[in-house]
Protein backbone atom coordinates (compact mmCIF):
# COMPACT_ATOMS: atom_id res chain seq x y z
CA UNK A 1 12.53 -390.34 101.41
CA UNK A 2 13.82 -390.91 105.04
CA UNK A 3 15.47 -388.48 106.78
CA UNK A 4 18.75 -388.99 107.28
CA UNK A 5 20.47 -387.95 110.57
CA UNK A 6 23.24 -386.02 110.32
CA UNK A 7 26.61 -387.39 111.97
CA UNK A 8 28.66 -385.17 113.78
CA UNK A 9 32.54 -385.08 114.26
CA UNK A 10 32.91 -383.60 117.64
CA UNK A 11 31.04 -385.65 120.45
CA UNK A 12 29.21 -383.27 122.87
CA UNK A 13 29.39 -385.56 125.65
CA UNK A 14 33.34 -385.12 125.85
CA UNK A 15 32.76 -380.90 125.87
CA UNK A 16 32.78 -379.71 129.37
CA UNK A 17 29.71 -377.15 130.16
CA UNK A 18 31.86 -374.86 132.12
CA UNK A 19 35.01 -374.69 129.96
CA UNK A 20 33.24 -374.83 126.63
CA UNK A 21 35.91 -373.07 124.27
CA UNK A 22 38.55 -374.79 125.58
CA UNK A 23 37.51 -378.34 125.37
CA UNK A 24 36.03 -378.02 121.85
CA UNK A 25 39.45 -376.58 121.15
CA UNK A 26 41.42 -379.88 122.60
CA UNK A 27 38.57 -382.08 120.61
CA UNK A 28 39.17 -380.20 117.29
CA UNK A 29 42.56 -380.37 117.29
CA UNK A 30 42.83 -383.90 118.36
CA UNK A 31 40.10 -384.69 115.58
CA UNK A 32 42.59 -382.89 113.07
CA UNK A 33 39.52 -380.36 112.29
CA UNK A 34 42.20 -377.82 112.92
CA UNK A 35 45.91 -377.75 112.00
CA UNK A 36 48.80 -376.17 114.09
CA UNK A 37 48.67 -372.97 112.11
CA UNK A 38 45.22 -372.47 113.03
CA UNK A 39 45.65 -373.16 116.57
CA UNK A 40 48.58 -370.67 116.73
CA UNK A 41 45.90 -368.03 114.98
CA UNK A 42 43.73 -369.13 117.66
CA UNK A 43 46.09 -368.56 120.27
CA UNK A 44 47.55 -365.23 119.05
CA UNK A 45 44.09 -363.60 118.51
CA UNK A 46 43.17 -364.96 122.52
CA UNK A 47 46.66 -363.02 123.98
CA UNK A 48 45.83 -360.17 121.87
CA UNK A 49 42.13 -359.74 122.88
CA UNK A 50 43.85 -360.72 126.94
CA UNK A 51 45.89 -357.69 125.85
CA UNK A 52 43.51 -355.26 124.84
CA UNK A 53 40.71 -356.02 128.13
CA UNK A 54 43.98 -355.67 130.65
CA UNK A 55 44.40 -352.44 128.80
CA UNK A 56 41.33 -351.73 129.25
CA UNK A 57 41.35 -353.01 132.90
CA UNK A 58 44.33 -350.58 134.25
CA UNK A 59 42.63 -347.78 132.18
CA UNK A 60 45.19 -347.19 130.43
CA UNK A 61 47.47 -346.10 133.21
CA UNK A 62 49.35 -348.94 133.51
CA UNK A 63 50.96 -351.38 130.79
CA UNK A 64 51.22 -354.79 133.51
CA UNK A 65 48.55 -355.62 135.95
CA UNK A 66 49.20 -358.95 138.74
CA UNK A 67 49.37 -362.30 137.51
CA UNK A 68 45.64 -363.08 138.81
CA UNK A 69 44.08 -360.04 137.39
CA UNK A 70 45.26 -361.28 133.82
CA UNK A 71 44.69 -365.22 134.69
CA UNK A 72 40.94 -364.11 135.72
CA UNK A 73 40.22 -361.93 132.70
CA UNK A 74 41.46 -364.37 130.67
CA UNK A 75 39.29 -367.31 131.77
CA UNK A 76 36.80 -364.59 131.60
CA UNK A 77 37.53 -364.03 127.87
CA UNK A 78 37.24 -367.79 127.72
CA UNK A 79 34.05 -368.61 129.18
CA UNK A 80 32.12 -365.93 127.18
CA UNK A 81 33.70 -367.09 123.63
CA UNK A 82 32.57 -370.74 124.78
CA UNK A 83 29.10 -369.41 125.84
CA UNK A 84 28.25 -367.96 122.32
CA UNK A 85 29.71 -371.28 120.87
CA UNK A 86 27.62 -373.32 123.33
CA UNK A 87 24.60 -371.57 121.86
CA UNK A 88 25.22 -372.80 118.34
CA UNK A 89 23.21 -375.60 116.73
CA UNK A 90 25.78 -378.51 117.20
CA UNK A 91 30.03 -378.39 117.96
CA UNK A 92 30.29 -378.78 114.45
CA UNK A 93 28.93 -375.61 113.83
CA UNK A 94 30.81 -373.99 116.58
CA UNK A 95 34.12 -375.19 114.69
CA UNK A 96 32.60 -373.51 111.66
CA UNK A 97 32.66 -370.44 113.55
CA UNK A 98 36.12 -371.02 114.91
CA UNK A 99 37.48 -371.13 111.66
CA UNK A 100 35.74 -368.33 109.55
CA UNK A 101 34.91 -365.69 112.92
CA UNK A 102 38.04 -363.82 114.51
CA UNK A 103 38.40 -364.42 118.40
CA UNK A 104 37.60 -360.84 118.90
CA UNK A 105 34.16 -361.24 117.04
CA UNK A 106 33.15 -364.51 118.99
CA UNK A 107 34.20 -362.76 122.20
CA UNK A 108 31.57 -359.87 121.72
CA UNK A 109 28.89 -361.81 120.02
CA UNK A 110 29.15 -364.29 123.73
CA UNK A 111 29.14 -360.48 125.73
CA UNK A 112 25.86 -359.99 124.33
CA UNK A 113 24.64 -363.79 125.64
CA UNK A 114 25.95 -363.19 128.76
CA UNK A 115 24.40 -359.69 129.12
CA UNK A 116 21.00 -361.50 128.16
CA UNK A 117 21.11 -364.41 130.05
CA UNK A 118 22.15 -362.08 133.03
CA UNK A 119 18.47 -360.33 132.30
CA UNK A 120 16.92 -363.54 132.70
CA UNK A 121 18.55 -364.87 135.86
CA UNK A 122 17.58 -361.37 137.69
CA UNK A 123 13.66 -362.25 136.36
CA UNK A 124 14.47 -366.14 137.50
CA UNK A 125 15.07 -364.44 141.08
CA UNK A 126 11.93 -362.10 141.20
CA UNK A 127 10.20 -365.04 140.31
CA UNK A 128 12.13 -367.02 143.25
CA UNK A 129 11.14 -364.72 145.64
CA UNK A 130 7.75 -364.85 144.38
CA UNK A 131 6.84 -368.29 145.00
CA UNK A 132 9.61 -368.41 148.29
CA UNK A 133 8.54 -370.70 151.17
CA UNK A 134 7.54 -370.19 154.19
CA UNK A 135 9.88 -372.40 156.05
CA UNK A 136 11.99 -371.74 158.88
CA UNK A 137 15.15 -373.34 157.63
CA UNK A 138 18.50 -370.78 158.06
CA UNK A 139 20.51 -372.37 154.48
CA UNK A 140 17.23 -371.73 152.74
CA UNK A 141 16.34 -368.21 153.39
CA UNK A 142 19.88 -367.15 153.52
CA UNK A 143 20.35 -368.45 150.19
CA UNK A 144 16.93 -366.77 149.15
CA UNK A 145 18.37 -363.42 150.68
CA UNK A 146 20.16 -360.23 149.27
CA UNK A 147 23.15 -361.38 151.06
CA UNK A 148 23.05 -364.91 149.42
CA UNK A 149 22.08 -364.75 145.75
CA UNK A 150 21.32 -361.54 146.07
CA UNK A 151 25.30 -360.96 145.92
CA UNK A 152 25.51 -362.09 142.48
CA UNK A 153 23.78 -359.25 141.09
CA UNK A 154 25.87 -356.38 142.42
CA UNK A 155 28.98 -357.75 142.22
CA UNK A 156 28.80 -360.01 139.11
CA UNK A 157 31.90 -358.57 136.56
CA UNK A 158 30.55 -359.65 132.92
CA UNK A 159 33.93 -357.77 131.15
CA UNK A 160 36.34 -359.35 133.67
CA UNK A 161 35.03 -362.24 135.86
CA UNK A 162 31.85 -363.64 133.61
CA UNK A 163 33.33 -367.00 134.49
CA UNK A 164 33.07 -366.70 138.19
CA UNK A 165 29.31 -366.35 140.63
CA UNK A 166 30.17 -364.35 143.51
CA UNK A 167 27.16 -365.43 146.00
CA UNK A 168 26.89 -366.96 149.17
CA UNK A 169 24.61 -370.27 148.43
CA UNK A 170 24.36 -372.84 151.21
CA UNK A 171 20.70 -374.06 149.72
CA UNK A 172 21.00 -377.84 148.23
CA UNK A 173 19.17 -378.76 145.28
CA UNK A 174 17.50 -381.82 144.93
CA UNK A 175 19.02 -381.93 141.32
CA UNK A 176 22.87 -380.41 141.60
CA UNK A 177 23.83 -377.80 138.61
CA UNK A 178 27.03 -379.60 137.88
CA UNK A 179 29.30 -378.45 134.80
CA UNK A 180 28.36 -374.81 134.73
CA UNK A 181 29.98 -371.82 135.57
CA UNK A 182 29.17 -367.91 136.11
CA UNK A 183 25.61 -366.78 135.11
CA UNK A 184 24.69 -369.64 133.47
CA UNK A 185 25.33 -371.52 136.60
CA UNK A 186 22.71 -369.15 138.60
CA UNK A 187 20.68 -369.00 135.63
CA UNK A 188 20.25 -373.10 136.24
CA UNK A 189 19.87 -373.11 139.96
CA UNK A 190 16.94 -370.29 139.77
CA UNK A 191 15.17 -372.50 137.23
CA UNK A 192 15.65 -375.43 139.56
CA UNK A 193 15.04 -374.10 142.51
CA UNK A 194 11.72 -371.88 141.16
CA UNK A 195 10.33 -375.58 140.09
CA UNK A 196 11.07 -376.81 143.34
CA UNK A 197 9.30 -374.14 145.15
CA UNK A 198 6.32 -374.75 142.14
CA UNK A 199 5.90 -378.16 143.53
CA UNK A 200 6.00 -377.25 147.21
CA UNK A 201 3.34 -374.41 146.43
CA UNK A 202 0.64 -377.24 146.42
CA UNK A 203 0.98 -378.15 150.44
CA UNK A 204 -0.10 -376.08 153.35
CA UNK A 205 3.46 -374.19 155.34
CA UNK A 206 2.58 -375.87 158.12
CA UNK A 207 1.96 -379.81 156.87
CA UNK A 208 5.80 -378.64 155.24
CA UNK A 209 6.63 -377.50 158.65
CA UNK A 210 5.63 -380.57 160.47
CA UNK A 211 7.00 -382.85 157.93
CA UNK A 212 10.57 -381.23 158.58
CA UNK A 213 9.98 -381.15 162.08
CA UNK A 214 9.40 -385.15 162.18
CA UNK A 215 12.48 -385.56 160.05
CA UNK A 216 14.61 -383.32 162.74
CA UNK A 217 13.43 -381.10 165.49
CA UNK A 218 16.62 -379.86 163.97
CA UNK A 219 15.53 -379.05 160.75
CA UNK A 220 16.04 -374.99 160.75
CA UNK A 221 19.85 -375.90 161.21
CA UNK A 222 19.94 -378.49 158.48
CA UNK A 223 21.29 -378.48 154.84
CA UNK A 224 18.50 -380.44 153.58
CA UNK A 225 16.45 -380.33 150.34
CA UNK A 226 12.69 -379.59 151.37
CA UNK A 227 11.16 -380.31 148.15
CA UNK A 228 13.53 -384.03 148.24
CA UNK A 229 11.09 -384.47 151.43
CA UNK A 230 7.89 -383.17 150.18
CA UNK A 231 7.95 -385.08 147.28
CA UNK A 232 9.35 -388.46 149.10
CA UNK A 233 6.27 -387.88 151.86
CA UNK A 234 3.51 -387.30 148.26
CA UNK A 235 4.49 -390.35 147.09
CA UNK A 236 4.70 -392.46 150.11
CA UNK A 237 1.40 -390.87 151.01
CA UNK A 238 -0.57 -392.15 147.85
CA UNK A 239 1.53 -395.72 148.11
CA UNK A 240 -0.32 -395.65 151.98
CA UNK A 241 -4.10 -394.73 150.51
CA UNK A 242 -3.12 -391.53 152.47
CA UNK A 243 -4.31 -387.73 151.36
CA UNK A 244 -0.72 -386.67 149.73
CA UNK A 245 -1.55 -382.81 150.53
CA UNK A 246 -1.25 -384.00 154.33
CA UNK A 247 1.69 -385.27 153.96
CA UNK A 248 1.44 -387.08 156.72
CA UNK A 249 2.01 -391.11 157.21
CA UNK A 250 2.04 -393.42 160.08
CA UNK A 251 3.94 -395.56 161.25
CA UNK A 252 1.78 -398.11 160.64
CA UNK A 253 1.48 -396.96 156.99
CA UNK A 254 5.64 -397.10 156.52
CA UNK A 255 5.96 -400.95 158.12
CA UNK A 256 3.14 -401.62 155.14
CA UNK A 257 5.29 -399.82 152.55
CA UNK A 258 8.07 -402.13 154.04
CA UNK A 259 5.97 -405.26 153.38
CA UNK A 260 4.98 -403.95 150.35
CA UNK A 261 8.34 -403.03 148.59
CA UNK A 262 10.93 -405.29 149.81
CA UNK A 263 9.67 -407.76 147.22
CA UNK A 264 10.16 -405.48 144.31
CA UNK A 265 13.29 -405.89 142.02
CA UNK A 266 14.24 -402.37 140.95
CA UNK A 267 13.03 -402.01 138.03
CA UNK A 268 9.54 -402.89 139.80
CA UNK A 269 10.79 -400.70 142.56
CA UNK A 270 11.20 -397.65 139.65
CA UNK A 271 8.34 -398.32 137.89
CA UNK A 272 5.84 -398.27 140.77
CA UNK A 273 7.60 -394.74 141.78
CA UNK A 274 6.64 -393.47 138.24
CA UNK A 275 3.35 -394.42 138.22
CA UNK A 276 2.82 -392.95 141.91
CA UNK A 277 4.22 -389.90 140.59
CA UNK A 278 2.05 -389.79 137.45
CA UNK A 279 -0.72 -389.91 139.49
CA UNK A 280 0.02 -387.00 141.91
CA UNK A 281 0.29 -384.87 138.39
CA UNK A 282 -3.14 -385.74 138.22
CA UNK A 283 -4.17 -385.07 141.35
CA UNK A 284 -2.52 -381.77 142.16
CA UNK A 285 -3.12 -381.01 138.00
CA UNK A 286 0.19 -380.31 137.57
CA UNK A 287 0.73 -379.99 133.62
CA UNK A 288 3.71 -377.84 133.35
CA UNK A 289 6.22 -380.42 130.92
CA UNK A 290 9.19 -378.75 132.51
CA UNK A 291 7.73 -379.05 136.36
CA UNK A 292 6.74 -382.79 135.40
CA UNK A 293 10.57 -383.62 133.76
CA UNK A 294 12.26 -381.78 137.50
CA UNK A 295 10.15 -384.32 138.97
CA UNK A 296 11.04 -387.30 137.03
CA UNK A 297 14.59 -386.62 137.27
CA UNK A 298 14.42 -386.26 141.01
CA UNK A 299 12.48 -389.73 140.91
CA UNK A 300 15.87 -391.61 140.98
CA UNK A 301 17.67 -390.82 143.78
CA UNK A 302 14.25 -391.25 145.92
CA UNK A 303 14.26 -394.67 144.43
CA UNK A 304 17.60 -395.57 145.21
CA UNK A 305 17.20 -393.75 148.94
CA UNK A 306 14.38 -396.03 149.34
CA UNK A 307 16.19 -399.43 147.72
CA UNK A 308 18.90 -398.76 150.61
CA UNK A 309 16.10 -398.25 153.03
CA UNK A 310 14.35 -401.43 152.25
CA UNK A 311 17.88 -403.13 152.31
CA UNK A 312 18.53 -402.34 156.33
CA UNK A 313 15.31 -401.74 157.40
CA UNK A 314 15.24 -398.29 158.05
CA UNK A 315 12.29 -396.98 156.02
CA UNK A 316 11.23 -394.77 158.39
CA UNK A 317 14.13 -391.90 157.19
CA UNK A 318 13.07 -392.45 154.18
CA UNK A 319 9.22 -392.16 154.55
CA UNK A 320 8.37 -389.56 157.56
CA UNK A 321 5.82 -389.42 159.74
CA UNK A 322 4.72 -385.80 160.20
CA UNK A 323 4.97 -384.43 163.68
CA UNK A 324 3.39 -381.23 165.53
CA UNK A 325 5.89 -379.22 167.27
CA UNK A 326 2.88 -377.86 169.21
CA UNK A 327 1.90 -380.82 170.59
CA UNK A 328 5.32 -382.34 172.18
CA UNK A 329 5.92 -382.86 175.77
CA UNK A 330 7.34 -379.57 176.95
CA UNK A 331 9.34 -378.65 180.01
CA UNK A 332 8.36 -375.71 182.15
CA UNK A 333 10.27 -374.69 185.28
CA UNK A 334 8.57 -372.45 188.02
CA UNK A 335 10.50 -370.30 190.41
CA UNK A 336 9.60 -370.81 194.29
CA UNK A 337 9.87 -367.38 196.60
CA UNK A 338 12.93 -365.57 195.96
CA UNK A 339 15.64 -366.12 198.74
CA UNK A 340 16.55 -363.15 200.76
CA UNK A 341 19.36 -361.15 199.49
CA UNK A 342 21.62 -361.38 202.70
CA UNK A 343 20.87 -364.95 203.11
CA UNK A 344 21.68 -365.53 199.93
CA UNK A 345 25.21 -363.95 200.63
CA UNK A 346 25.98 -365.70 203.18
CA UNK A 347 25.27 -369.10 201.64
CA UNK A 348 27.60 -368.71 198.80
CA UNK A 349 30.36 -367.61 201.46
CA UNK A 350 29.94 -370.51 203.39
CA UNK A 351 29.72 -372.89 200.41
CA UNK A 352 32.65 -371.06 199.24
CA UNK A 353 34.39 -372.03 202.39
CA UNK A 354 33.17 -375.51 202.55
CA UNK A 355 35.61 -378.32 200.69
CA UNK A 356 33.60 -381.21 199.85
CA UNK A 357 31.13 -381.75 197.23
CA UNK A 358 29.30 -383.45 199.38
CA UNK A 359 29.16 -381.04 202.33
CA UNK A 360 27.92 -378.35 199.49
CA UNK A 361 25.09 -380.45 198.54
CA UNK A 362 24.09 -381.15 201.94
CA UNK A 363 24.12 -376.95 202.79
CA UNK A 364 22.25 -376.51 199.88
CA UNK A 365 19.23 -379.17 200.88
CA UNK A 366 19.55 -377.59 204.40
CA UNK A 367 19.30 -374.05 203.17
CA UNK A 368 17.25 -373.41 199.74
């Protein structure tokens, strides 16, 4: 007999990630999965457990606390009820819950998920710093550092503030964590960001390095996504016939890419992307399923950076062709013989003295 899949009332795609409890709340209600009475339960068991944790809060001491204090501990209360109900098998399940669990139950059992995932996000950021690159761009390493992420761990509140992530974090990924809040948003970016710097592992620092530095002389400054570029520069390299651990492409190689891809529809445009990229799995041996899926997903907004490229002609800031910051032109300046202190004096007085730029200038040719 075939299976038969089971059809669910409550349509995940309209729950929001990072206010969980509260949207499968508004989706129950409105699906008539839960009657005013129950919502009222609901609602008297959340200001009672808001009650208890501002008791809690104050130690005691104090029966009020400010307005914010109780607004934050309640979102708090919030966001680790939805967590545990996030966790379930489907939303059906988590109304299940809702109706046969008491708020104060589902509040502890999400206390413990929190506490857990918070675990794994600290092992996500050994493992960050780990694999780190070596790259001289500020947003990165500050992000990377004890005063970026690093915040998150000493000041993170799980019993009051599990909804918010205190961190400074400047670093853009090449996939945004969108929809998710406290640790399950730092959870996500670690996990991106430790693929990312996977990928990146497999090139040199200093074909990185030279990459950036063609993009921008700028690039320490910048708030760009380094593995966006390493990747782009991989695939553009194999589309040239080029060595994709160089990274490097010419400018020759980016007016053939032109030639070559202005004729593709997207779909050919997308396709021919894919099967580049399946090929440098091959050739850097890169087997990891979730490394390979980061790298898919990041696959269409390189398409569509290139599709505008192709469009106005500007390839080239799309496709970059490495340069060596050792080699460039530089600009030295060598003193001549130092000018006698007392002349020197008496040259600034008189061009002190002295009205006109012009009579300055000529002083100045007369005298240095």
């Amino acid at each position: 007999m075939a299976n038969i899949e089971k059809k669910h009332i409550i349509d995940s795609n309209k729950l929001s990630g990072e206010q969980y409890f509260t949207s499968i709340l508004q989706e129950t209600y409105s699906n008539g999965l839960l009657c005013d009475s129950d919502m009222e339960k609901i609602q008297l068991q959340c200001i009672q457990l808001l009650a208890y944790k501002c008791e809690r809060y104050s130690g005691g001491e104090s029966s009020s606390i400010r307005v914010e204090a109780a607004e934050s501990i309640m979102k708090s209360n919030l966001y680790t009820i939805g967590l545990y109900l996030k966790s379930l098998p489907d939303p059906d399940s988590a109304v299940d819950e809702l109706k046969s669990e008491k708020i104060s139950e589902l509040y502890e059992k999400g206390r413990k998920l929190v506490s857990s995932k918070l675990q794994l996000a600290k092992n996500l950021y050994t493992m960050v710093q780990n694999n780190k690159l070596d790259t001289k761009n500020h947003s990165y390493n500050s992000t990377l550092s004890e005063n970026g992420i690093g915040i998150f761990f000493k000041s993170y509140n799980i019993d009051y503030e599990a909804h918010d992530f205190p961190a400074n974090i400047d670093y853009q990924l090449c996939n945004p964590v969108n929809d998710l809040a406290g640790v399950e948003f730092i959870q996500k970016y670690l996990e991106n960001l430790y693929l990312e710097n996977e990928f990146c592992m497999n090139f040199a620092s200093k074909n990185i390095q030279y990459l950036l530095y063609g993009y921008d002389k700028n690039y320490p400054d910048l708030l760009i996504n380094i593995f966006e570029q390493v990747l782009t520069a991989a695939l553009g390299c194999y589309l040239a016939g080029r060595d994709i651990r160089e990274l490097n492409i010419t400018k020759e190689d980016i007016q053939y890419l032109y030639g070559k891809l202005r004729r593709y529809a997207r779909h050919e445009l997308l396709s021919t992307i894919n099967d580049a990229a399946k090929q440098i799995f091959m050739e850097l041996k890169l087997i990891e399923p979730s490394l390979q899926g980061y790298i898919e997903r990041s696959l269409v907004t390189i398409v569509t950076n290139i599709e505008n490229a192709l469009k106005i002609n500007t390839l080239d800031k799309v496709f970059i062709a490495s340069k060596n910051p050792d080699l460039e032109p530089k600009i030295r300046f060598e003193s001549g013989v130092k000018m006698d202190d007392e002349q020197y004096r008496e040259l600034v007085e008189e061009l002190i003295t002295w009205r006109y730029e012009s009579d300055k200038l000529e002083l100045i040719k007369e005298k240095v």
